[in-house]
Protein backbone atom coordinates (compact mmCIF):
# COMPACT_ATOMS: atom_id res chain seq x y z
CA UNK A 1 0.00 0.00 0.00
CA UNK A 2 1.29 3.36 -1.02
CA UNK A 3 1.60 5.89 1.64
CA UNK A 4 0.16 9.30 0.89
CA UNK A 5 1.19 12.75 2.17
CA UNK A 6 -0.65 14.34 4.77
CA UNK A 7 -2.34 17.17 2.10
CA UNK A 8 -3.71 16.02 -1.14
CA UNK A 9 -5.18 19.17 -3.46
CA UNK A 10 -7.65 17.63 -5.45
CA UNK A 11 -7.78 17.81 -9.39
CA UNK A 12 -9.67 21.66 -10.63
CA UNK A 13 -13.14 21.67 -10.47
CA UNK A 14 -15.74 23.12 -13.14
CA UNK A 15 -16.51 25.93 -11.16
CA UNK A 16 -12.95 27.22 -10.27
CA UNK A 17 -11.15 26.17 -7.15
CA UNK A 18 -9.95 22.68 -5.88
CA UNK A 19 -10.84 21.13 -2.96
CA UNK A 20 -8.49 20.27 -0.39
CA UNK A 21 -7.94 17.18 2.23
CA UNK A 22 -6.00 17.34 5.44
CA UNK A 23 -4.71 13.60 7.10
CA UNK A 24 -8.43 12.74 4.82
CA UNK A 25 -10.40 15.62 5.70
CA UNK A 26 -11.79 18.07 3.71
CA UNK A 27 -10.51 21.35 5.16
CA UNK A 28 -12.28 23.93 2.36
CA UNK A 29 -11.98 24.81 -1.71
CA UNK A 30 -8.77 26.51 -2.76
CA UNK A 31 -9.02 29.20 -5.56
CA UNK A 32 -4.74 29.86 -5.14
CA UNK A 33 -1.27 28.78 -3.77
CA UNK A 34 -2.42 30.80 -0.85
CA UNK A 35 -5.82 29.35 0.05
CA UNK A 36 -3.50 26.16 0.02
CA UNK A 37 -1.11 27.33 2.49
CA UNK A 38 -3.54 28.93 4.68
CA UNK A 39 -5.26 25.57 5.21
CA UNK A 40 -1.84 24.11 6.03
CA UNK A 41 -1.23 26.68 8.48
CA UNK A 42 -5.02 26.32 10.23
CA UNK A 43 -3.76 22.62 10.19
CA UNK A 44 -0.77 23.21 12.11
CA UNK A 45 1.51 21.52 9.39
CA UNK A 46 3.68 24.61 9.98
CA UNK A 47 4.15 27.67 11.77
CA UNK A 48 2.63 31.14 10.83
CA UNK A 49 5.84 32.81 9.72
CA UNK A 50 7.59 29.67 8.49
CA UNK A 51 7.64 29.64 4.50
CA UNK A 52 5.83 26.62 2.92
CA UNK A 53 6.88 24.26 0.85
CA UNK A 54 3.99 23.42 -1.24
CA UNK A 55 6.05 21.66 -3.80
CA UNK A 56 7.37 18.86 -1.19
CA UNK A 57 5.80 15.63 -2.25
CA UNK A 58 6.48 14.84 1.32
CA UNK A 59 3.56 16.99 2.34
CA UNK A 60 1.14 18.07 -0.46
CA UNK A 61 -0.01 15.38 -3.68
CA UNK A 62 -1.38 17.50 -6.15
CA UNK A 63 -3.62 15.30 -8.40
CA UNK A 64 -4.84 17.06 -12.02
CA UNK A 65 -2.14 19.44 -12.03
CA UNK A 66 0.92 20.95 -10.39
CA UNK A 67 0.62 23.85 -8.14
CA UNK A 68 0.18 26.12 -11.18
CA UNK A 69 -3.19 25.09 -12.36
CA UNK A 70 -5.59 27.19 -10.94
CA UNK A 71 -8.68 27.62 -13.48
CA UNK A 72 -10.63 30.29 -14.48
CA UNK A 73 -14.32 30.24 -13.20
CA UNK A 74 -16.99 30.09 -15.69
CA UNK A 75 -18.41 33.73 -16.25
């Protein structure tokens, strides 16, 4: 059985964002690298002022894309 990090961002949704799991919980819908981080930080995967790493395999999967696909919403 393959081990999974702790934060998995989900592939892009239709309407825009992409949802976001925590240890198997969804913590909220990100729209952005920050959304991402902020749920990291309300997780307590790191400190407030520490930079984040959101490219460590170690701690975030990112399924349907890297951390550079962020879609538009539909109009």
């Amino acid at each position: 059985m393959t081990e999974h990090p702790p934060v998995i961002v989900h592939p892009p949704s239709p309407s825009g964002g992409r949802r976001v799991t925590v240890h198997g919980q969804i913590v909220g819908l990100a729209h952005g690298r920050g959304d991402v981080a902020e749920f990291l930080r309300r997780a307590g995967l790191c400190e407030p002022a520490e930079d984040i790493t959101l490219d460590d395999p170690r701690l975030v999967e990112w399924r349907g894309g890297d951390l550079d696909d962020w879609p538009i919403p539909p109009a």
